[in-house]
PDB file of N, CA and C in Angstrom:
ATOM      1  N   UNK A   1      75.906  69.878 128.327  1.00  0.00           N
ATOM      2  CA  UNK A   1      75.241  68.745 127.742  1.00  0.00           C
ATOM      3  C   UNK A   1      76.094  67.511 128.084  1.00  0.00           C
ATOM      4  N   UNK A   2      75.618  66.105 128.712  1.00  0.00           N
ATOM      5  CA  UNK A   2      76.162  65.096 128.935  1.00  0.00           C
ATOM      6  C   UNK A   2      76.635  64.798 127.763  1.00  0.00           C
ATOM      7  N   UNK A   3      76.942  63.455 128.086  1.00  0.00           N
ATOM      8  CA  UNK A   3      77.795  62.736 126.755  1.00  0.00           C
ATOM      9  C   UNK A   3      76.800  61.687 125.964  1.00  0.00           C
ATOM     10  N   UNK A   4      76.011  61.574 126.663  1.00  0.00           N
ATOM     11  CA  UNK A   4      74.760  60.425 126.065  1.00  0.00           C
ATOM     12  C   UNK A   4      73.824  61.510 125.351  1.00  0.00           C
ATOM     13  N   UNK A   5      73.615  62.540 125.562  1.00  0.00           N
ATOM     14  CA  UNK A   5      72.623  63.871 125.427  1.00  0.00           C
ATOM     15  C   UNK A   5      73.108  64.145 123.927  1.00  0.00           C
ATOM     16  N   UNK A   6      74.662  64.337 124.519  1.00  0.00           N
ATOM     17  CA  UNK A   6      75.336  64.880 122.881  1.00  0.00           C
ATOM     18  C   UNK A   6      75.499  63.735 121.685  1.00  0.00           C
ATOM     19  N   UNK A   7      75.320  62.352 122.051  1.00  0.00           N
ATOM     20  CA  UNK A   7      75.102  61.562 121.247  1.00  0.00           C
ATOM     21  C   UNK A   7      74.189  61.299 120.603  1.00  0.00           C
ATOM     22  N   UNK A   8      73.040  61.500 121.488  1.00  0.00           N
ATOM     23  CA  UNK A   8      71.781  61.416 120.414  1.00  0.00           C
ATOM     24  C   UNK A   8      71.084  62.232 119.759  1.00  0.00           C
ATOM     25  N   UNK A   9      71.816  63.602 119.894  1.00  0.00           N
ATOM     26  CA  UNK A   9      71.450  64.805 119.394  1.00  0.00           C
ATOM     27  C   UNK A   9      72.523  64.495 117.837  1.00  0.00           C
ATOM     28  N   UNK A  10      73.903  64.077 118.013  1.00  0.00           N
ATOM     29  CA  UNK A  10      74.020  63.644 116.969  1.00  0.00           C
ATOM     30  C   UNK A  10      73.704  62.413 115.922  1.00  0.00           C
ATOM     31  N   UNK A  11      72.902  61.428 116.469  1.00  0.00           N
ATOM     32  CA  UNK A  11      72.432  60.523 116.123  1.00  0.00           C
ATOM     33  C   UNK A  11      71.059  61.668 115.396  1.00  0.00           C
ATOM     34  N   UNK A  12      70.690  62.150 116.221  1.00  0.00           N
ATOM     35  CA  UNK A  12      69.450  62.690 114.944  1.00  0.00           C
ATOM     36  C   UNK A  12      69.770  63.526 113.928  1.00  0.00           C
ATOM     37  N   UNK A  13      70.786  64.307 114.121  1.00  0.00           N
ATOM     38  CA  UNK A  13      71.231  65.041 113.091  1.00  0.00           C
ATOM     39  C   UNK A  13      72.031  64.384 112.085  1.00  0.00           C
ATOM     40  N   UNK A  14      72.339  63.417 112.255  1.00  0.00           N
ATOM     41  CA  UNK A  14      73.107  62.304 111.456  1.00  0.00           C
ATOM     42  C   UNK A  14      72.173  61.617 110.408  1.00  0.00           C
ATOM     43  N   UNK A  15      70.568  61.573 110.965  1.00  0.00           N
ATOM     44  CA  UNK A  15      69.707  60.853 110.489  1.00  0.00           C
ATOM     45  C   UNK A  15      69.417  62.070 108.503  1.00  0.00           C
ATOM     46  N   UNK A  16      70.025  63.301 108.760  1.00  0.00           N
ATOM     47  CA  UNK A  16      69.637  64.320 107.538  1.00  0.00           C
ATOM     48  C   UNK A  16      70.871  64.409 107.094  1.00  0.00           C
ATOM     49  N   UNK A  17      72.109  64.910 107.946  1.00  0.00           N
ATOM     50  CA  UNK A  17      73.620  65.254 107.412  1.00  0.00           C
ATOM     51  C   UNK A  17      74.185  64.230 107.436  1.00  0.00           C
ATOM     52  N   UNK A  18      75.684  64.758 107.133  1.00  0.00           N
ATOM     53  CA  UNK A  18      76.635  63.613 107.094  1.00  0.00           C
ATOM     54  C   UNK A  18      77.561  64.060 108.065  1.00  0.00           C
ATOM     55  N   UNK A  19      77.478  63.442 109.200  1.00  0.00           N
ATOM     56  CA  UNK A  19      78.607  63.942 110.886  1.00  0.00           C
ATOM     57  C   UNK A  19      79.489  63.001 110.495  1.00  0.00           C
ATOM     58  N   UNK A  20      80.024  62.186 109.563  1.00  0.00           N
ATOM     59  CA  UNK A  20      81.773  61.370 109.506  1.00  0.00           C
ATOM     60  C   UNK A  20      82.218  62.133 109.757  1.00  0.00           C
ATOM     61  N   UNK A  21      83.249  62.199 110.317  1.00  0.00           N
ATOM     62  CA  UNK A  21      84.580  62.869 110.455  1.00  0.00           C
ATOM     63  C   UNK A  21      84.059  64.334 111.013  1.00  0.00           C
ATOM     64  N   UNK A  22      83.086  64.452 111.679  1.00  0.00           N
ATOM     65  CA  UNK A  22      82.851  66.091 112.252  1.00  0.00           C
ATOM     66  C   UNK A  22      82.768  65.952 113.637  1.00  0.00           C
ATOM     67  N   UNK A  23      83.506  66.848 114.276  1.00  0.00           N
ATOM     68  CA  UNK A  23      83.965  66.660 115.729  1.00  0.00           C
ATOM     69  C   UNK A  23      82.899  68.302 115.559  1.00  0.00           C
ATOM     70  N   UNK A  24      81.937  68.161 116.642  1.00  0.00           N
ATOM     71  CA  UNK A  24      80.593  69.122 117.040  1.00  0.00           C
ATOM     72  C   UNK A  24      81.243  69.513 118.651  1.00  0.00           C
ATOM     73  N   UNK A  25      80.991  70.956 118.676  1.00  0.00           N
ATOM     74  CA  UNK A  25      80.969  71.395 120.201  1.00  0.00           C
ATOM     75  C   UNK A  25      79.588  71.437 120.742  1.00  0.00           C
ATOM     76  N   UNK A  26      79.135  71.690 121.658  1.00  0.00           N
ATOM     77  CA  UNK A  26      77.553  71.742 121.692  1.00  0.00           C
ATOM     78  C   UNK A  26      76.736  72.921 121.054  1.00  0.00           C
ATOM     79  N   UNK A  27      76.930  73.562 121.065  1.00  0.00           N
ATOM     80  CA  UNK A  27      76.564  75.111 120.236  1.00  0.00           C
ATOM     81  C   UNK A  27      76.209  74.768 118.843  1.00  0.00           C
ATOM     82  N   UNK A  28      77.178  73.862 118.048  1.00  0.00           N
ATOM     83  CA  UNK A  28      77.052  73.481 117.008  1.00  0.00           C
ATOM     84  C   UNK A  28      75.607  72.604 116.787  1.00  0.00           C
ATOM     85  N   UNK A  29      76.078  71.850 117.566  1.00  0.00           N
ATOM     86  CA  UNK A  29      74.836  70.310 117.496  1.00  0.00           C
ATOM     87  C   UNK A  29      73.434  70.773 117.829  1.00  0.00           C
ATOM     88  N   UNK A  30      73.305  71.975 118.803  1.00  0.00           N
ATOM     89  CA  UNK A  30      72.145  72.732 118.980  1.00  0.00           C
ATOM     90  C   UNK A  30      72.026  73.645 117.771  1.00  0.00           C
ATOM     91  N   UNK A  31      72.789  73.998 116.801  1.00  0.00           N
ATOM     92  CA  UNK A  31      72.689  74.823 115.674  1.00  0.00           C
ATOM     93  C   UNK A  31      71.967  73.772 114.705  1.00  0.00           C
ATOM     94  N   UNK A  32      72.552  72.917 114.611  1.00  0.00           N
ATOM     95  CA  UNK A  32      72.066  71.852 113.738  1.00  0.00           C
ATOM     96  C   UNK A  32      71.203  71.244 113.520  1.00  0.00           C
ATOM     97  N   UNK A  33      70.483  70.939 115.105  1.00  0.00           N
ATOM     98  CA  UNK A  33      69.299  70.299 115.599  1.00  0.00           C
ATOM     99  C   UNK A  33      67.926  71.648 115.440  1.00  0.00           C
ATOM    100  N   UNK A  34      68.301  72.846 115.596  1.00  0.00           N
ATOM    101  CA  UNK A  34      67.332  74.038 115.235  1.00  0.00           C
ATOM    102  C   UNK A  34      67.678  73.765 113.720  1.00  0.00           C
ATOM    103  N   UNK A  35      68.549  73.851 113.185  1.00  0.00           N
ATOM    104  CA  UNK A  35      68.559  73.881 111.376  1.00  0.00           C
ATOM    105  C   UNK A  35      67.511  72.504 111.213  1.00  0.00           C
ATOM    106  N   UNK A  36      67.854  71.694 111.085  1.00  0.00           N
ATOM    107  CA  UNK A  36      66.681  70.131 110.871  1.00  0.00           C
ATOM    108  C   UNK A  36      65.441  70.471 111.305  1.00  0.00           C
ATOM    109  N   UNK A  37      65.072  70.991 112.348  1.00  0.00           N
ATOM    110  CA  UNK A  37      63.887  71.195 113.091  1.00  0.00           C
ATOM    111  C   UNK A  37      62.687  72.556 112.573  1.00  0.00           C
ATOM    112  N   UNK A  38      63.967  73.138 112.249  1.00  0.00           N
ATOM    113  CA  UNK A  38      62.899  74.179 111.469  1.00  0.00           C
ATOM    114  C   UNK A  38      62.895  74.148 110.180  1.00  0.00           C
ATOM    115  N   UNK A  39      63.912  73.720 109.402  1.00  0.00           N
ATOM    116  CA  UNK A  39      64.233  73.984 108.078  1.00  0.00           C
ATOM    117  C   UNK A  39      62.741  73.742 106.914  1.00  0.00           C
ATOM    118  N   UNK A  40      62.050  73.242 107.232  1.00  0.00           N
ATOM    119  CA  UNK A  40      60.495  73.589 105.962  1.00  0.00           C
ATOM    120  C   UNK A  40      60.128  74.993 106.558  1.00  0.00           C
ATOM    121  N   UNK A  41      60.318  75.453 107.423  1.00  0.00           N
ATOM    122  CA  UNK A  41      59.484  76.518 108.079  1.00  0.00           C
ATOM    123  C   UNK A  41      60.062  78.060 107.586  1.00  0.00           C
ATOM    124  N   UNK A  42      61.857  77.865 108.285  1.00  0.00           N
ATOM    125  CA  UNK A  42      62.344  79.094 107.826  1.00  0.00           C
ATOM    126  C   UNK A  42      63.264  78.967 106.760  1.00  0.00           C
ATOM    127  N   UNK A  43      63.723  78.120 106.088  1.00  0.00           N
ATOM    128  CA  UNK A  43      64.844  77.530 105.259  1.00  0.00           C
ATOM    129  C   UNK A  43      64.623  77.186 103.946  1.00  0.00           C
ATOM    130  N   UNK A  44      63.479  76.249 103.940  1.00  0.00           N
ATOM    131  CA  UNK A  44      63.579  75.527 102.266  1.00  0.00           C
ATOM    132  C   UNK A  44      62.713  76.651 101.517  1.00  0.00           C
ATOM    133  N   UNK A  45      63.446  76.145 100.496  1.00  0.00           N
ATOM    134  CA  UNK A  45      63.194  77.374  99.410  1.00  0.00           C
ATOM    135  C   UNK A  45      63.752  78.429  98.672  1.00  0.00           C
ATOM    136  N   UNK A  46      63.986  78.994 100.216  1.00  0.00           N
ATOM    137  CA  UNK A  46      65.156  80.364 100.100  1.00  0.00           C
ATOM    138  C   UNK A  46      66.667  80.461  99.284  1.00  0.00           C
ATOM    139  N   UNK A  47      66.712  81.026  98.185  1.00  0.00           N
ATOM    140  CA  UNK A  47      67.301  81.636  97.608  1.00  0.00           C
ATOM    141  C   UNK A  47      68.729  82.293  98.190  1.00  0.00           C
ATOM    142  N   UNK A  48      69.912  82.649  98.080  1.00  0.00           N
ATOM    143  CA  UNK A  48      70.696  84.086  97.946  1.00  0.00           C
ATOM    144  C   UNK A  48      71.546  83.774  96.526  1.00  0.00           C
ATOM    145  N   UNK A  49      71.753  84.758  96.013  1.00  0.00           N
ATOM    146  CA  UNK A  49      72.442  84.941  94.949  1.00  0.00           C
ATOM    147  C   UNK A  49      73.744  85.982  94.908  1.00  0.00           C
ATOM    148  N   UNK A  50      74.703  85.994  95.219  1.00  0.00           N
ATOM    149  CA  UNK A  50      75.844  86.997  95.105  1.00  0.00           C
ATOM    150  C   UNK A  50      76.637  86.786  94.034  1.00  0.00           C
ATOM    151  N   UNK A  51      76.859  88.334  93.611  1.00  0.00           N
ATOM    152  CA  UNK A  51      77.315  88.092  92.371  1.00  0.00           C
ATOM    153  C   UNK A  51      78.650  89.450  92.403  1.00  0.00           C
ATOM    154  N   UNK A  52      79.895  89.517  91.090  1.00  0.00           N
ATOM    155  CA  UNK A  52      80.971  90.552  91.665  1.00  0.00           C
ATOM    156  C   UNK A  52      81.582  90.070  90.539  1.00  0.00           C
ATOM    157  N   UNK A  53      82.478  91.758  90.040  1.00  0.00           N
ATOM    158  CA  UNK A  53      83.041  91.552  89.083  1.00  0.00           C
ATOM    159  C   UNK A  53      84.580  91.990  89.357  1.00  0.00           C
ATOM    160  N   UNK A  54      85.339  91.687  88.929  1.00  0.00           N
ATOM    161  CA  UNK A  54      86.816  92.015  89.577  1.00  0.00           C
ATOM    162  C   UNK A  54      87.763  91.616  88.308  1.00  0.00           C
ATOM    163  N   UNK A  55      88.780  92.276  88.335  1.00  0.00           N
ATOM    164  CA  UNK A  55      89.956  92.173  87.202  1.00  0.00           C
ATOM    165  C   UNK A  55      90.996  91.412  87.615  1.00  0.00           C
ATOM    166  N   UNK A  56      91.604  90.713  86.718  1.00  0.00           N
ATOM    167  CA  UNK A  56      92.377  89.507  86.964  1.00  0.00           C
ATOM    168  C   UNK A  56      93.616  89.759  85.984  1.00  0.00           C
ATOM    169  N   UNK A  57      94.785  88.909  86.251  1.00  0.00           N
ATOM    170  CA  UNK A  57      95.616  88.560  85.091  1.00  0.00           C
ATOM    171  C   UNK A  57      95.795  87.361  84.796  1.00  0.00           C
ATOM    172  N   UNK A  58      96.302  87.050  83.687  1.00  0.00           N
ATOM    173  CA  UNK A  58      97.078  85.403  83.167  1.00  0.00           C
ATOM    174  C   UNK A  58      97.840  86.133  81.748  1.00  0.00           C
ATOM    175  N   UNK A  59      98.539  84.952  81.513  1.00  0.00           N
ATOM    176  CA  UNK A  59      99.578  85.143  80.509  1.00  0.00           C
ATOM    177  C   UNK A  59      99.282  86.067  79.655  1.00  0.00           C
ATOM    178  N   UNK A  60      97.811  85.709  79.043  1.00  0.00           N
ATOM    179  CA  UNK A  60      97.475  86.676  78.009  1.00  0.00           C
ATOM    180  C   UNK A  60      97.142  88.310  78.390  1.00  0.00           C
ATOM    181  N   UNK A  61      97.540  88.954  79.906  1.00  0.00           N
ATOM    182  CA  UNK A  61      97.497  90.083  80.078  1.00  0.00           C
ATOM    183  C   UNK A  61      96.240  90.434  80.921  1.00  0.00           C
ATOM    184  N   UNK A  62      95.603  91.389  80.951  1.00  0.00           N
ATOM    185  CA  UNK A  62      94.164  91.593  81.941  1.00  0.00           C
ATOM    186  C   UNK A  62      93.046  91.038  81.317  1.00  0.00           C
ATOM    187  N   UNK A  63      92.367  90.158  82.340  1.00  0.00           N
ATOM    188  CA  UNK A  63      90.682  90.120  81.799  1.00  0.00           C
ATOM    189  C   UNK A  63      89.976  90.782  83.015  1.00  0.00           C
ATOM    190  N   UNK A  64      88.616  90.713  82.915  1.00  0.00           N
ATOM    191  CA  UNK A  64      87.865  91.185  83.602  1.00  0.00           C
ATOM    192  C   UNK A  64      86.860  90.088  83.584  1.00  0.00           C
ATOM    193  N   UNK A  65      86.412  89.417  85.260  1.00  0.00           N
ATOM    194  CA  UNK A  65      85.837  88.311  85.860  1.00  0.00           C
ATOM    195  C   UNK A  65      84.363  88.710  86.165  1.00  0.00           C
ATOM    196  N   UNK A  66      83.001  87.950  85.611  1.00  0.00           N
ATOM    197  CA  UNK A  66      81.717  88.710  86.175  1.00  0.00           C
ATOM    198  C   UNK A  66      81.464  86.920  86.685  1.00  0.00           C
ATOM    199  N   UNK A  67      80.847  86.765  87.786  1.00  0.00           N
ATOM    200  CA  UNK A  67      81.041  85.524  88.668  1.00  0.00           C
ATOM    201  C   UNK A  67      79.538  86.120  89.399  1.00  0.00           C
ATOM    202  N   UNK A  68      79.377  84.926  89.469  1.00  0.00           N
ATOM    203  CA  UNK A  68      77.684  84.218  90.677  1.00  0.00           C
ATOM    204  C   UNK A  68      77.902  83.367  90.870  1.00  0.00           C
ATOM    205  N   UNK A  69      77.217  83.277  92.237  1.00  0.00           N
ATOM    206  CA  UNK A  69      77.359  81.954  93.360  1.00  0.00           C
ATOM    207  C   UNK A  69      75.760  82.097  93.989  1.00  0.00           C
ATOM    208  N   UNK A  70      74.787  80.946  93.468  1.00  0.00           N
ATOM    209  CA  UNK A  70      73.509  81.262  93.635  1.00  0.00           C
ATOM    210  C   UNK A  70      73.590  79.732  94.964  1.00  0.00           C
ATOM    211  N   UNK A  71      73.266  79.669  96.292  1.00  0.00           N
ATOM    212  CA  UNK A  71      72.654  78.996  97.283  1.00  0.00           C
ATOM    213  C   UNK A  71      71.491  79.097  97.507  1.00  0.00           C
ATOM    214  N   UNK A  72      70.964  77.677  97.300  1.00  0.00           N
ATOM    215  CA  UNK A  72      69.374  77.404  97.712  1.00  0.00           C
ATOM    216  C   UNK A  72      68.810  76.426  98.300  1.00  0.00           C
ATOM    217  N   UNK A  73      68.104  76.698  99.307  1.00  0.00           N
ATOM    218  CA  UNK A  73      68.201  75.235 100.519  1.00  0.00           C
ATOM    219  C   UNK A  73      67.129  74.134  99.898  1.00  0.00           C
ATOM    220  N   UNK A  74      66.980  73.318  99.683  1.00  0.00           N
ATOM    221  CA  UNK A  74      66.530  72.113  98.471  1.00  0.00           C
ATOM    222  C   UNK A  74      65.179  71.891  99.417  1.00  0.00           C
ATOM    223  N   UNK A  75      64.679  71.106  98.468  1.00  0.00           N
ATOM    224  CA  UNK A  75      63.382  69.988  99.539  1.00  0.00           C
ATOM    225  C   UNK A  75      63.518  69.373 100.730  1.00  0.00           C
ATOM    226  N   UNK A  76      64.733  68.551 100.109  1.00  0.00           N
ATOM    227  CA  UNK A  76      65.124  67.578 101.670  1.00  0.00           C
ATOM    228  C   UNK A  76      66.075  68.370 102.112  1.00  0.00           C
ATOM    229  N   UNK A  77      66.875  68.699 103.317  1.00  0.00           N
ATOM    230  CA  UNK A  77      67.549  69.327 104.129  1.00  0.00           C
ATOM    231  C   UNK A  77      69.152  69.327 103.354  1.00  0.00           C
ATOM    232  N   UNK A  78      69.508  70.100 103.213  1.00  0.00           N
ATOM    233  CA  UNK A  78      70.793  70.548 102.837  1.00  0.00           C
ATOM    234  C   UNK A  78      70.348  72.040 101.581  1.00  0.00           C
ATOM    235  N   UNK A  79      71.626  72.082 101.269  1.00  0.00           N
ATOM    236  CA  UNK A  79      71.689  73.376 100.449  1.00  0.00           C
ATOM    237  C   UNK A  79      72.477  73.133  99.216  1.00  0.00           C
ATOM    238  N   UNK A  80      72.172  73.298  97.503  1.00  0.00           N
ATOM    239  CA  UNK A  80      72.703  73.790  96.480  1.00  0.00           C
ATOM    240  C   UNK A  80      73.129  74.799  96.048  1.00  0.00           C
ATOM    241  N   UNK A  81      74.533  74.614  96.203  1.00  0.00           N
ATOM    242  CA  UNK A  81      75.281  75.606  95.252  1.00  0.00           C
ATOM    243  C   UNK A  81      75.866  75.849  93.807  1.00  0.00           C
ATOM    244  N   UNK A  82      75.888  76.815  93.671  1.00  0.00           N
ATOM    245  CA  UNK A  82      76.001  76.953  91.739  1.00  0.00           C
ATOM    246  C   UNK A  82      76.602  77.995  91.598  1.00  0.00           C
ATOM    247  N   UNK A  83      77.673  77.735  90.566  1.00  0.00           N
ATOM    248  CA  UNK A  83      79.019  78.705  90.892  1.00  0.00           C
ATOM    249  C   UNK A  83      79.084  79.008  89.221  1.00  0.00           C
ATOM    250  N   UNK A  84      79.484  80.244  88.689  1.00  0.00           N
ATOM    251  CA  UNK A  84      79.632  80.259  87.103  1.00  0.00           C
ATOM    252  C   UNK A  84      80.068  81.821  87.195  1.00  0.00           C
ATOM    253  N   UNK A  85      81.340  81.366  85.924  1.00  0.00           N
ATOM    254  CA  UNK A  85      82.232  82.928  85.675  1.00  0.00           C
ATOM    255  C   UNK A  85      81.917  83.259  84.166  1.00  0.00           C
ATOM    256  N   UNK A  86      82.127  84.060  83.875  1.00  0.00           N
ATOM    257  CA  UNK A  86      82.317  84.614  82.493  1.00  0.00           C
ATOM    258  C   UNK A  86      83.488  85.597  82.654  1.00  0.00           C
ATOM    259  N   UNK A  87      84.607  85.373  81.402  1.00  0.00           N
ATOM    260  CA  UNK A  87      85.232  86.263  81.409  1.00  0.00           C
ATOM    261  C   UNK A  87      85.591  87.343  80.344  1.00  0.00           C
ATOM    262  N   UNK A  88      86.182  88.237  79.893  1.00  0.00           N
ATOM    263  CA  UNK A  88      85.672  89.182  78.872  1.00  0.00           C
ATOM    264  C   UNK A  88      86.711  88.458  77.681  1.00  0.00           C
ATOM    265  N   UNK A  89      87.214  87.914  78.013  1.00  0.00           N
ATOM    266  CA  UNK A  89      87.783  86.630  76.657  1.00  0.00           C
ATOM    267  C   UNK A  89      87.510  85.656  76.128  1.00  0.00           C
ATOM    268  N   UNK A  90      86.094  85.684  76.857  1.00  0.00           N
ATOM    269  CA  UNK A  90      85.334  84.608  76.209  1.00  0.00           C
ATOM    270  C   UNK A  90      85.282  82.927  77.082  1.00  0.00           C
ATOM    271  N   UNK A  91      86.425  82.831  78.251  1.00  0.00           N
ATOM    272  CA  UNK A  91      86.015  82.104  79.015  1.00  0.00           C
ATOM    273  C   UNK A  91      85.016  81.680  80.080  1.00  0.00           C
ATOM    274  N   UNK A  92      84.740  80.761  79.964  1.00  0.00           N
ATOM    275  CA  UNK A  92      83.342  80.457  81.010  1.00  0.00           C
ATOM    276  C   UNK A  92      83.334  79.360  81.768  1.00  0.00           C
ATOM    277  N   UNK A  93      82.869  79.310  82.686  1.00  0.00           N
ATOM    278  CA  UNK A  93      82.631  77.692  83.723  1.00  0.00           C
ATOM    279  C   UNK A  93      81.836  77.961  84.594  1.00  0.00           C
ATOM    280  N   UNK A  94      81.412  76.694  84.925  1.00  0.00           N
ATOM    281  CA  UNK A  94      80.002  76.419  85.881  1.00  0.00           C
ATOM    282  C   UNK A  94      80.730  75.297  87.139  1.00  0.00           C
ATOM    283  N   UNK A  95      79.740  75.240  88.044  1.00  0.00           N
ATOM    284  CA  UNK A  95      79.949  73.934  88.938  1.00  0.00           C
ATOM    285  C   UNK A  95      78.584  73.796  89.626  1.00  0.00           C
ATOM    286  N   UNK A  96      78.082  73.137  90.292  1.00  0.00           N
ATOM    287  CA  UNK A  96      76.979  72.522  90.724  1.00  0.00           C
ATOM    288  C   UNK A  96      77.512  71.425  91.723  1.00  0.00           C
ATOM    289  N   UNK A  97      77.101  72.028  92.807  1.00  0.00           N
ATOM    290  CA  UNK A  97      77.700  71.061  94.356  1.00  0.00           C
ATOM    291  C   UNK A  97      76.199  70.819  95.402  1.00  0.00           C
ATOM    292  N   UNK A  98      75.978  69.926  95.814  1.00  0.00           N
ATOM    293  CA  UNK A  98      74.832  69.325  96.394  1.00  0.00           C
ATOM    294  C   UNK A  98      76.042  69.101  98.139  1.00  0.00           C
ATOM    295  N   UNK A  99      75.031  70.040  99.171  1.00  0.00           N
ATOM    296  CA  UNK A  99      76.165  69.707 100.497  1.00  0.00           C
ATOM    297  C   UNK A  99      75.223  69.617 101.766  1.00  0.00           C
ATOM    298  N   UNK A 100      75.548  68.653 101.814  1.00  0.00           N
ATOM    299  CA  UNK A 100      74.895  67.712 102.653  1.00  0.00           C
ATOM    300  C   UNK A 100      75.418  67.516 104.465  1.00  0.00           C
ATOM    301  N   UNK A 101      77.388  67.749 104.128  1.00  0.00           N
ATOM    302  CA  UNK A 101      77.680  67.688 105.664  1.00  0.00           C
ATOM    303  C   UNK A 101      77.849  68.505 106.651  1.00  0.00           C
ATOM    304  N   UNK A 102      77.556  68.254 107.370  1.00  0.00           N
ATOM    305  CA  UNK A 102      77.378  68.699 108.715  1.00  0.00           C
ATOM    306  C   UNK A 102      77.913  70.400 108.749  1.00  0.00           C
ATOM    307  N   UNK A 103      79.695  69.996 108.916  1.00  0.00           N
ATOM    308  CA  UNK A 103      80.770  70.991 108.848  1.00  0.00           C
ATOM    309  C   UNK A 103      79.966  71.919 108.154  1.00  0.00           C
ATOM    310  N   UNK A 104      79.923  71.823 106.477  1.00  0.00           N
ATOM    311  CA  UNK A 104      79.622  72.734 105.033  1.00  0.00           C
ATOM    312  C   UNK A 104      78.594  73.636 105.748  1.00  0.00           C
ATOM    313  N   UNK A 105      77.294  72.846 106.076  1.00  0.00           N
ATOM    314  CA  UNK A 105      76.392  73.537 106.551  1.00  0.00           C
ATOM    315  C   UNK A 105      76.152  74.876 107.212  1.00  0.00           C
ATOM    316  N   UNK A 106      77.312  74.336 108.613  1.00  0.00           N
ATOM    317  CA  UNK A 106      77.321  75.466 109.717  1.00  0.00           C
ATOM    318  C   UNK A 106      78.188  76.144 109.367  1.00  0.00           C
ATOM    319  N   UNK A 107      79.094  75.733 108.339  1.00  0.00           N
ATOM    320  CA  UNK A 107      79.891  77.000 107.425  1.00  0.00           C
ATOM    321  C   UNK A 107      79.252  77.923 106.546  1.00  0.00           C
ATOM    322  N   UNK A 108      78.234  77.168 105.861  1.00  0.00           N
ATOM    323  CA  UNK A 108      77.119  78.495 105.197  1.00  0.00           C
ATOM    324  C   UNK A 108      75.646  79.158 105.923  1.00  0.00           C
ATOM    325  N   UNK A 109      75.296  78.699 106.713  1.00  0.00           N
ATOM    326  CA  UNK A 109      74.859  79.085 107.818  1.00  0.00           C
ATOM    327  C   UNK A 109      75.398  80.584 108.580  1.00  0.00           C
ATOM    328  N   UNK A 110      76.731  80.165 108.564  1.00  0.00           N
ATOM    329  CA  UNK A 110      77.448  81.304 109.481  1.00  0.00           C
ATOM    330  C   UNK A 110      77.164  82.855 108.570  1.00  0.00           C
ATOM    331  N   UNK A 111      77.423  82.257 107.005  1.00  0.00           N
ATOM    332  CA  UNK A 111      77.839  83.270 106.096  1.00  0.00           C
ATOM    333  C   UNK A 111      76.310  83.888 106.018  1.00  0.00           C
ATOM    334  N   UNK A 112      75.334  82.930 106.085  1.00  0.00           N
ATOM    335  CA  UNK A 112      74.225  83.401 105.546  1.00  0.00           C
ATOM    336  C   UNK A 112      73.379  84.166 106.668  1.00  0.00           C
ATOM    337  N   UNK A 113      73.992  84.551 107.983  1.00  0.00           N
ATOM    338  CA  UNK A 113      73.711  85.132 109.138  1.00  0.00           C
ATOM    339  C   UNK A 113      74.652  86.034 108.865  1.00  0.00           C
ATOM    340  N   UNK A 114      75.442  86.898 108.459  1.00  0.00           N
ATOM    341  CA  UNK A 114      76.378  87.630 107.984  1.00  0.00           C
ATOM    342  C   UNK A 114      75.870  88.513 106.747  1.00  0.00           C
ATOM    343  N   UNK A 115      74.807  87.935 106.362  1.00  0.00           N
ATOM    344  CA  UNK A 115      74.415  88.673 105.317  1.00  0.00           C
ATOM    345  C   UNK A 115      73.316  90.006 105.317  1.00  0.00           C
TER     346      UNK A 115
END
């Protein structure tokens, strides 16, 4: 791919993500440009949910961790994630992340072809 080719391939993918600071090989930018291009077709909507329980320590001795991480690719192009533990002591937490760049993407992308 030229250098004008690879520019405006990131100029369009720029127009949905956020390419600051993302240095793209071409493989990528063609990953990206199929993700934008198809994403109402094979993408929005879709769900995964993984979930795992595992034993831990801290001061107060062993707990036991039950954790989900639910990803779901939104309306407009990107993907929500939602992260929440419970632990058998009664601790709990959530997070809620909206990811939009470029990088994140073809990082969950990768995982979600892995699955």
């Amino acid at each position: 791919m030229d250098r004008n080719e690879k520019r405006r391939l990131r100029d369009s993918i720029g127009q949905h993500l956020d390419v600051s600071k993302t240095r793209l090989t071409d493989e990528e930018a063609n990953v990206l440009s199929d993700f934008i291009d198809n994403y109402d077709s094979t993408y929005k909507g879709k769900t995964d949910t993984r979930s795992r329980t595992y034993d831990g320590w801290s001061s107060d001795g062993k707990y036991t961790r039950r954790e989900s991480r639910t990803e779901t690719f939104t309306d407009d192009i990107g993907i929500r994630e939602e992260y929440e533990y419970h632990d058998d002591d009664g601790q709990t937490g959530h997070y809620t992340k909206e990811i939009k760049d470029a990088r994140d993407i073809l990082n969950k992308l990768k995982g979600w072809r892995n699955v």
